[in-house]
Protein backbone atom coordinates (compact mmCIF):
# COMPACT_ATOMS: atom_id res chain seq x y z
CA UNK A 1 40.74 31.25 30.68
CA UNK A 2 37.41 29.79 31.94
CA UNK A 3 35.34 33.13 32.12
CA UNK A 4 35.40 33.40 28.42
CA UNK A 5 33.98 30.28 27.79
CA UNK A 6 30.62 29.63 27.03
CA UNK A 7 28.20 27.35 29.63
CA UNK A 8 28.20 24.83 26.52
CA UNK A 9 32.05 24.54 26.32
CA UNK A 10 32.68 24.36 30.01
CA UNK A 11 29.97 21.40 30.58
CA UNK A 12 31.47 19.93 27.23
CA UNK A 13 34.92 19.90 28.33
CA UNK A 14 34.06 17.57 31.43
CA UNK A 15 32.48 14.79 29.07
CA UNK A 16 33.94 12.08 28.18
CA UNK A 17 32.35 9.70 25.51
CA UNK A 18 32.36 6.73 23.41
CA UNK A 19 31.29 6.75 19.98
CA UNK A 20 30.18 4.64 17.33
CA UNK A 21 32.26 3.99 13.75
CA UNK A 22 36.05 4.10 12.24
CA UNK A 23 35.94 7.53 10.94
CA UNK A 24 34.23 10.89 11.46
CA UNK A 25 30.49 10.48 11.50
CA UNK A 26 27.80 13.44 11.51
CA UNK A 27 27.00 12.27 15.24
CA UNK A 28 30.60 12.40 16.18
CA UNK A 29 31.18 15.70 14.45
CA UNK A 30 28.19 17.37 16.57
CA UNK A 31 29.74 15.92 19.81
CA UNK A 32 32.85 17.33 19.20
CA UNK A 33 31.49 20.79 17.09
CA UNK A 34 28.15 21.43 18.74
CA UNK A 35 28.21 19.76 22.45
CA UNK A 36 31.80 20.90 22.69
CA UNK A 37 32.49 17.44 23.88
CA UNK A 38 36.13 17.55 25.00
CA UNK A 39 37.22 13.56 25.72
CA UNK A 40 36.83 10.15 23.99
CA UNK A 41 37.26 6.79 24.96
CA UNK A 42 37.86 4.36 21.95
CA UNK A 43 36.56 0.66 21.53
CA UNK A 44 37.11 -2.46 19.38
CA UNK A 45 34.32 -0.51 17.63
CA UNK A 46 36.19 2.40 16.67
CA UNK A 47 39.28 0.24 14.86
CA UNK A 48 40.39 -1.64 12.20
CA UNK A 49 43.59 -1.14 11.93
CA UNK A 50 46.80 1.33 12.97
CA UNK A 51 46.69 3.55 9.60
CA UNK A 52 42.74 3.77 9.64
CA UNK A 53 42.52 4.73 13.82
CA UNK A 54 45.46 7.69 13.57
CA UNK A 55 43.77 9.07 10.65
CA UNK A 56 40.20 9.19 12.86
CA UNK A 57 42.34 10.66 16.03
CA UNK A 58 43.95 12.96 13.46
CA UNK A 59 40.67 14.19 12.24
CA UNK A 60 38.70 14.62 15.79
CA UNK A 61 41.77 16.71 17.30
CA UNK A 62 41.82 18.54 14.01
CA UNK A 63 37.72 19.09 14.43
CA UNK A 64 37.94 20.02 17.60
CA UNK A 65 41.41 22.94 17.39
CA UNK A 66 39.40 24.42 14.67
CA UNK A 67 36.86 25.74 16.81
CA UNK A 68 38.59 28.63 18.00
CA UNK A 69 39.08 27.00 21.24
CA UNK A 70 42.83 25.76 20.37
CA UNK A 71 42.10 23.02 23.00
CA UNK A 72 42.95 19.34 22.32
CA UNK A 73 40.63 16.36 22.84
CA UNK A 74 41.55 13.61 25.44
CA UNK A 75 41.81 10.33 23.77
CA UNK A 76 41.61 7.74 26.19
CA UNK A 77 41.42 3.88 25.81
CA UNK A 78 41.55 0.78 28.04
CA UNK A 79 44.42 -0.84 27.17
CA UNK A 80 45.59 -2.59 29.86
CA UNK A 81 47.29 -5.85 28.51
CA UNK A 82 45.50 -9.16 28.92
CA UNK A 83 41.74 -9.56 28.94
CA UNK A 84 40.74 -5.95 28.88
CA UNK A 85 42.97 -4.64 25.62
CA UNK A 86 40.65 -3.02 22.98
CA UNK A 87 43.13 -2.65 20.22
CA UNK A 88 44.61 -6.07 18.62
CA UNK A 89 47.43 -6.57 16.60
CA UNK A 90 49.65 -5.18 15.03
CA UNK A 91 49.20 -3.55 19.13
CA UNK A 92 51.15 -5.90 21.14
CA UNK A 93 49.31 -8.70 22.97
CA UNK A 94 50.68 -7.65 26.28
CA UNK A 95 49.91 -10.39 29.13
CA UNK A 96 47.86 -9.75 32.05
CA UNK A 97 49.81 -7.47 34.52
CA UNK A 98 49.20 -10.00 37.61
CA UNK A 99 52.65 -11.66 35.42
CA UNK A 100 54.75 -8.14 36.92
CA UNK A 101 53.23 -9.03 40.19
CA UNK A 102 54.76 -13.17 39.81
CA UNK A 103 57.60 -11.22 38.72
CA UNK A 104 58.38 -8.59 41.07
CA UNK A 105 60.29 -7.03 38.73
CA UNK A 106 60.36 -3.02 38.91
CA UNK A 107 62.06 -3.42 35.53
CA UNK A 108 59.81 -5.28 33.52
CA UNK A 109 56.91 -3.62 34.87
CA UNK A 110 58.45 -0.15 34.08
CA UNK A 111 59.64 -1.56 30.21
CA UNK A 112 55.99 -2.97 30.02
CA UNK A 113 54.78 0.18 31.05
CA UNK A 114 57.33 2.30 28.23
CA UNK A 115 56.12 -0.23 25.47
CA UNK A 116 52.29 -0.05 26.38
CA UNK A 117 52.31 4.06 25.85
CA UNK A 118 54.66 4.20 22.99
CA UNK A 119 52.40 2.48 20.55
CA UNK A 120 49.30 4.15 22.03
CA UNK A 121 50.98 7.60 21.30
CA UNK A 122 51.80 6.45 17.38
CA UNK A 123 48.38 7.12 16.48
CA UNK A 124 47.65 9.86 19.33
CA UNK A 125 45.95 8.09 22.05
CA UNK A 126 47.11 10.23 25.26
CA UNK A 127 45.44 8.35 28.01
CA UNK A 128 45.25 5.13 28.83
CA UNK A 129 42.88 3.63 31.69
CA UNK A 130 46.08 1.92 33.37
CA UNK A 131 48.04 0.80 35.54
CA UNK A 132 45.19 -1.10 37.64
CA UNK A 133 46.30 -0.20 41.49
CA UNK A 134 43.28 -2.59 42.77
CA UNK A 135 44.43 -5.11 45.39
CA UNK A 136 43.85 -8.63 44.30
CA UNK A 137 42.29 -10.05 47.91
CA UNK A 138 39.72 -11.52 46.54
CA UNK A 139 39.37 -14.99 44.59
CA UNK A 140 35.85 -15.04 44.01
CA UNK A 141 36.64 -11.75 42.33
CA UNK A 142 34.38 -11.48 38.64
CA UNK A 143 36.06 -8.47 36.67
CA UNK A 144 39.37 -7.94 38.58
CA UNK A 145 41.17 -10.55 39.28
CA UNK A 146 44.34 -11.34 36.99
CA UNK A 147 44.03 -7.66 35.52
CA UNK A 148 45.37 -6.60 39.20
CA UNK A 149 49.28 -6.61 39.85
CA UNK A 150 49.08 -8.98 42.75
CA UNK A 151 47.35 -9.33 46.43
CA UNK A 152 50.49 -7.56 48.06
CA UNK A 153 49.72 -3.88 48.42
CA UNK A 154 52.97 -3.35 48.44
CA UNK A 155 53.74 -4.64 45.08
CA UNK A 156 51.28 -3.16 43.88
CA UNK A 157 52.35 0.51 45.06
CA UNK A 158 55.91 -0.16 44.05
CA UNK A 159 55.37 -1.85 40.57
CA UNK A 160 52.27 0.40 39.73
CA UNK A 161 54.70 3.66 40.17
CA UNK A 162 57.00 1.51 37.68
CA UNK A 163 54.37 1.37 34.98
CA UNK A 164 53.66 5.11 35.14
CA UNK A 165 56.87 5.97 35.20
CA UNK A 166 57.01 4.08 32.20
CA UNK A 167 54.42 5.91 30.60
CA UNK A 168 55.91 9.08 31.49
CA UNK A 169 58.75 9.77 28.51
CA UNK A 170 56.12 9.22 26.31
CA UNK A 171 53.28 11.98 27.26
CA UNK A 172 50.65 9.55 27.45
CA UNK A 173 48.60 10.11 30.76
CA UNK A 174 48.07 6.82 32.92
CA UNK A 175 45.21 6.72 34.99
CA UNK A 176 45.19 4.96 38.25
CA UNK A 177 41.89 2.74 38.74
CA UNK A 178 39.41 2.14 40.19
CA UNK A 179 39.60 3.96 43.56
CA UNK A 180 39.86 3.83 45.92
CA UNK A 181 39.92 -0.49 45.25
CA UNK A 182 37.71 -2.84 43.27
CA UNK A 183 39.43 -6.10 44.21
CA UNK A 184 38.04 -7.46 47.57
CA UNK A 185 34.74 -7.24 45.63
CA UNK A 186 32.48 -10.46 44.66
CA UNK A 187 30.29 -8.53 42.16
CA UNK A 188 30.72 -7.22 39.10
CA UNK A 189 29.74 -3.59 38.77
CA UNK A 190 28.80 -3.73 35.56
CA UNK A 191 25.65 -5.57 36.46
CA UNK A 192 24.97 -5.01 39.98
CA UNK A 193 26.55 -2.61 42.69
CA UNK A 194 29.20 -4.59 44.44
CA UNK A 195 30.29 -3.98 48.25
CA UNK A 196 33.49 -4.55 50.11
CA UNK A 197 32.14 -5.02 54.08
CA UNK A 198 35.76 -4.35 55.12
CA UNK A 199 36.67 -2.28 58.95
CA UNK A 200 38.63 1.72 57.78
CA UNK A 201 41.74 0.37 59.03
CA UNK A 202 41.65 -2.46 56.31
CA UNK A 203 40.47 -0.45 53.55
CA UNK A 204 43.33 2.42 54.49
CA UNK A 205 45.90 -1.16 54.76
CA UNK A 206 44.94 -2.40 52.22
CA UNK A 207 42.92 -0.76 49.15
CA UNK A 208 44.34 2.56 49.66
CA UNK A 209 47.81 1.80 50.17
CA UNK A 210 48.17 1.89 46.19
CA UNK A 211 47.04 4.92 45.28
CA UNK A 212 48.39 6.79 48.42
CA UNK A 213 51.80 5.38 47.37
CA UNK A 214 51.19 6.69 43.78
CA UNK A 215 49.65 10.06 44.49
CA UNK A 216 52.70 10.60 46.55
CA UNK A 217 54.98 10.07 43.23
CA UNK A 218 52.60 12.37 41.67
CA UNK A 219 49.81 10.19 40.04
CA UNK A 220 47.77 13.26 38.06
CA UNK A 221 44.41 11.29 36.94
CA UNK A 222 42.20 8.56 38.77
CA UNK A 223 39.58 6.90 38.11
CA UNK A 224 36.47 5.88 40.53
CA UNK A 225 35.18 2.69 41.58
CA UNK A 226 31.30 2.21 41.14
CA UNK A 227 31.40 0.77 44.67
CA UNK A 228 29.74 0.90 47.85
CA UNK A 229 32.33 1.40 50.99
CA UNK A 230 29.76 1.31 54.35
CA UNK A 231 32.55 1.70 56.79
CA UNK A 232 33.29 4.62 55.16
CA UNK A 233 29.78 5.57 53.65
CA UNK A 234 26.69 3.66 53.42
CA UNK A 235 24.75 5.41 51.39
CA UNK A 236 26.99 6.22 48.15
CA UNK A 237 29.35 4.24 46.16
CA UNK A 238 32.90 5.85 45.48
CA UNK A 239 31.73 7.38 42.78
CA UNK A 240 29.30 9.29 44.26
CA UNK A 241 30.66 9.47 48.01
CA UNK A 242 31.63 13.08 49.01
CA UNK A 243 33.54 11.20 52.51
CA UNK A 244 35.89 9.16 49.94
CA UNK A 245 36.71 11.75 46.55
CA UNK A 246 36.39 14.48 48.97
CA UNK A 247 37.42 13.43 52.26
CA UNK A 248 39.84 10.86 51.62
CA UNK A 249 41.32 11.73 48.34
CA UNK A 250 41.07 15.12 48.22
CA UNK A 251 42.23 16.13 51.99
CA UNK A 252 43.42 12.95 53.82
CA UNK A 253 45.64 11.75 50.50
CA UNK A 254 46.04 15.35 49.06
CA UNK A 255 45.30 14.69 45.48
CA UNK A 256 45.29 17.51 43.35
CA UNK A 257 44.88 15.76 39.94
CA UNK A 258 41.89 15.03 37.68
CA UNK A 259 38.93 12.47 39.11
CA UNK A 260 36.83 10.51 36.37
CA UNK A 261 33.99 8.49 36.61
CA UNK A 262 33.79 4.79 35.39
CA UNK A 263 31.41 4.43 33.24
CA UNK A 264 28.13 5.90 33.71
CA UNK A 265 26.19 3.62 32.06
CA UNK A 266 27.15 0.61 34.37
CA UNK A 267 24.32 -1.46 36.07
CA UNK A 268 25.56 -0.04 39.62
CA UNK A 269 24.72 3.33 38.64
CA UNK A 270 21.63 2.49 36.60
CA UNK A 271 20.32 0.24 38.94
CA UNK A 272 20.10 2.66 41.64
CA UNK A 273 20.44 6.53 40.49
CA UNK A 274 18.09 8.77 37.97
CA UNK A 275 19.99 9.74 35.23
CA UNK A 276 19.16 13.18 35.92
CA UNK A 277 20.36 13.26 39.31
CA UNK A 278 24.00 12.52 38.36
CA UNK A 279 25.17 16.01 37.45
CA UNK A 280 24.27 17.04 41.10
CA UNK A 281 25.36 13.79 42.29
CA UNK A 282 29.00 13.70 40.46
CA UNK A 283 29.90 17.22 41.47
CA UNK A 284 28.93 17.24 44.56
CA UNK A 285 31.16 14.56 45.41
CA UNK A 286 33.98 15.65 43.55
CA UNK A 287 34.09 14.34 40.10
CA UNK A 288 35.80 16.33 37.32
CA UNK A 289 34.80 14.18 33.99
CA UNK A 290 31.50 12.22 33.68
CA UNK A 291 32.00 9.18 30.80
CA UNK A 292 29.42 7.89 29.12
CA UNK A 293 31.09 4.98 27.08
CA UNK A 294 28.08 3.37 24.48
CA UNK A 295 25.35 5.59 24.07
CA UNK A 296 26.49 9.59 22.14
CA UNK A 297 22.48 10.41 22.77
CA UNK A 298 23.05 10.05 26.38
CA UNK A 299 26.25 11.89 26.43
CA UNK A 300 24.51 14.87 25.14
CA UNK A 301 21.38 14.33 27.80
CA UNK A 302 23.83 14.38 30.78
CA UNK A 303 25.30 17.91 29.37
CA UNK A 304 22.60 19.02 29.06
CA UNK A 305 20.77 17.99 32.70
CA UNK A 306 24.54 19.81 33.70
CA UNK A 307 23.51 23.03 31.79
CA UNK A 308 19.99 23.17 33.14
CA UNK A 309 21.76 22.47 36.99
CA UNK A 310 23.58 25.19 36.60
CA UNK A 311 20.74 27.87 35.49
CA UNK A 312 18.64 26.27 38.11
CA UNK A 313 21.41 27.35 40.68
CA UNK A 314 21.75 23.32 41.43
CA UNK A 315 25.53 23.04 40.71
CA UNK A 316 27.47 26.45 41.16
CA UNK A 317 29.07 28.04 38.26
CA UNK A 318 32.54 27.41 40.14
CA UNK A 319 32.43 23.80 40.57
CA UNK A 320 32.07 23.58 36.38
CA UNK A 321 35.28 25.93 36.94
CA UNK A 322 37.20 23.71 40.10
CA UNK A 323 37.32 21.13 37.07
CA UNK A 324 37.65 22.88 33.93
CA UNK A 325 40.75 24.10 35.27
CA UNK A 326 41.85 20.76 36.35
CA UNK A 327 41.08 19.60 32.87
CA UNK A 328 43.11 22.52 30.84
CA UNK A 329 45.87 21.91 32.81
CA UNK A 330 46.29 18.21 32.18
CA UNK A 331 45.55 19.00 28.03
CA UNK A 332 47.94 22.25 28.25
CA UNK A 333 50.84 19.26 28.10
CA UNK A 334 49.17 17.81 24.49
CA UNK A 335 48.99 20.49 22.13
CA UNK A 336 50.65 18.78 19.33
CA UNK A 337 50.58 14.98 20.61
CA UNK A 338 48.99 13.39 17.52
CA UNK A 339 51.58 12.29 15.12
CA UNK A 340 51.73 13.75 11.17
CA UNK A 341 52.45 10.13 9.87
CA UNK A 342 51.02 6.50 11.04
CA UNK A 343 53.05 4.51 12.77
CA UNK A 344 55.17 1.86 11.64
CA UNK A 345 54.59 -1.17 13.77
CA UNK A 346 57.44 -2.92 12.64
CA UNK A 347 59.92 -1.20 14.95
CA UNK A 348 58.63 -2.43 17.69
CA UNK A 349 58.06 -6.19 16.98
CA UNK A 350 61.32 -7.36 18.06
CA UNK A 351 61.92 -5.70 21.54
CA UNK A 352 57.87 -5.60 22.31
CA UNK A 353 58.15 -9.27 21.24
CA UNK A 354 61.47 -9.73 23.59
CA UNK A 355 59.66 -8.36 26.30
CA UNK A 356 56.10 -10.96 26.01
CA UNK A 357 58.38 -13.60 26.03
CA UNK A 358 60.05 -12.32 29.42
CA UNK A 359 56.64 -11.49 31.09
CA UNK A 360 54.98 -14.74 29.82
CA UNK A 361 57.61 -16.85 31.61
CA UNK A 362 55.99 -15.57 35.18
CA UNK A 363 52.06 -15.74 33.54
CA UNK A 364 52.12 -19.84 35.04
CA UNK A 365 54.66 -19.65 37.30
C-alpha cells in the first residue's frame, strides 16, 4: 500500500494539526488537498455548536476521500472531562476523572468512559486524547493534577482499562497519555521542560505501571510526555528519548500501537530543540505522528524539513513506512465513521445527566 504513495502523502499522513475557523477555509483545504495532511486535532476554536462542527468533520473527511487516496482523516480532540474539555454544551460537562479514582468504581469509570465517546462519535470525532494514565504523586503538580485518576497506580491501571473499554463499542480511539508519566512533575511543560529525578525502579513502580497494565489489554495509541527522565536518559525528554519509546515501550512493554507526540509547539520543545531538527529527532526515537496544534504554517514547515530528511538520506525511506503502516492500520477501522445526520443531543441528557450526578457525589468526598 505504501510504495504507491507519493513522498508528500506518506510525510502528510504522519501530521497531525490544528487549524484555525468553524468551517472549511482555503488554508485548511491545502492542508488536507495539497500537504496531504492526514490528522486534526480540534479546539474551542474550531466550534460553535453540534450541527455546525459535524458539518466541518463531514466536509474535511469528504475533502480528504476525494483525493483518490480513499483514506480517512483522524479527528482527534482533548476531551477529557473537567478542566481540559474543548467542546461545551450541549457536550456533557463531565467532572474531572480524579472523581472515578474517589470512586473506585470500575463501573462508573467504564459508563463515563461509554458516554464520553458516544457523543464525540455523533459528529465524527474518532480519537480522543483520553483516559489520562499519569500517576497523581505529586501535589505541587501545575497541569496534572485532578485530570489524573488518582495517586494509586493501581487504580489507575484498573479504572483506566475501564474507560477504554468504554470507548471501545463506540469506534472512537482512546489514547493513553502522556507516557510514560507526567504526574510526579512540578513544571508545566507547556512553558518550561519539567523533570521527574525519580530511581528506574520507581519510575517502572510507579509511572509505568499504567500503561504496562493497559498495553497488556491492548491499548493501540499513546501519547508522549515532553519530559526529561535522567535515570533513564539525561539528555532527551520522552518525546525524543530512543531508551524510553524504543527501549521501554517498544521492547521491554511490547507495544505495537501508534506513538504521537504532544504538542510540538510546547515551551519544552521550543525552549531547547531547532525546529528543523525534530524530523530526525522524532523518528529516530520512535515517533509515528508529529502534532503541531496552533500554527497550519508550521505544520507544513515540519513536512516539509521531513521531505528534505528524507532526500538528504537523514531519515530512511522505511521509517516514513514503520509508521505509515501503523497509521493505515489504525484508520482501516474508520472508513465510514462520520455520521450522515447531526446528532441529537437530547437523547443523551437524561442518562449523561444521571451519570454527573453519580460521579459528582465523589468530586468532594
Amino acid at each position: 500500500m505504501t510504495a504507491s504513495q507519493t513522498i508528500v502523502e506518506k510525510t502528510g499522513s504522519l501530521i497531525m494539526s490544528g487549524f484555525n475557523g468553524s468551517s472549511i477555509s482555503s488554508e485548511l483545504k491545502n492542508l488536507i488537498v495539497d500537504q496531504r495532511v492526514g490528522g486534526f486535532i480540534l479546539f474551542e476554536r474550531n466550534y460553535e455548536s453540534p450541527a455546525q462542527l459535524h458539518s466541518l468533520i463531514k466536509d474535511m473527511q469528504s475533502l480528504a476521500v476525494s483525493q483518490a487516496r480513499g483514506r480517512p482523516l483522524l479527528i482527534s480532540v482533548d476531551q477529557e472531562g473537567g478542566r481540559v474539555s474543548r467542546l461545551k454544551a450541549p457536550f456533557s460537562d463531565f467532572p474531572s476523572q480524579n472523581c472515578l479514582g474517589i470512586s473506585k468504581s470500575e463501573d462508573l469509570a467504564y459508563r463515563f468512559g461509554q458516554s464520553l465517546a458516544v457523543e464525540l462519535k455523533s459528529v465524527g470525532i474518532n480519537m480522543d486524547f483520553a483516559p489520562i494514565l499519569d500517576v497523581n504523586s505529586n501535589p505541587q503538580n501545575p497541569i496534572i493534577g485532578d485530570r489524573a485518576i488518582s495517586g494509586d497506580p493501581g487504580l489507575v491501571s484498573s479504572l483506566g482499562y475501564a474507560i477504554i473499554r468504554g470507548f471501545l463499542p463506540t469506534g472512537v480511539l482512546p489514547v493513553g497519555k502522556h507516557f510514560p508519566g507526567h504526574g510526579d512533575t512540578d513544571r508545566d511543560s507547556h512553558l518550561e521542560l519539567p523533570t521527574v529525578n525519580k530511581s528506574v525502579g520507581d519510575l517502572e513502580n510507579i509511572e509505568l505501571k499504567p500503561f504496562a497494565y493497559n498495553i497488556g489489554k491492548g491499548l493501540e495509541v499513546i501519547m508522549t510526555a515532553h519530559v526529561l527522565y535522567p535515570a533513564w536518559d539525561k539528555d532527551y525528554p520522552a518525546t525524543f528519548s530512543k531508551v524510553i519509546l524504543l527501549d521501554i515501550l517498544r521492547k521491554k512493554l511490547g507495544f505495537k500501537g501508534l506513538i504521537i507526540s504532544d504538542d510540538l509547539e510546547m515551551k519544552a520543545v521550543e525552549n531547547l530543540f531547532d525546529f528543523k531538527d525534530i524530523p530526525v529527532l522524532g523518528f529516530e526515537a520512535g515517533l509515528d505522528q508529529f502534532m503541531i496544534c496552533n500554527n497550519m504554517e508550521k505544520s507544513i514547515a515540519l513536512q516539509e524539513q521531513m521531505i528534505r530528511d528524507v532526500e538528504k538520506g537523514k531519515i530512511a525511506s522505511e521509517r516514513i513506512d514503520e509508521s505509515l503502516d501503523r497509521t493505515e492500520r489504525i484508520k482501516s477501522r474508520l472508513i465510514d465513521f462520520t455520521p450522515q445526520t447531526p446528532p441529537d443531543f437530547n437523547l443523551w441528557a437524561k442518562p449523561h445527566g444521571q451519570l454527573i450526578q453519580e460521579m459528582k457525589e465523589f468530586v468532594s468526598a
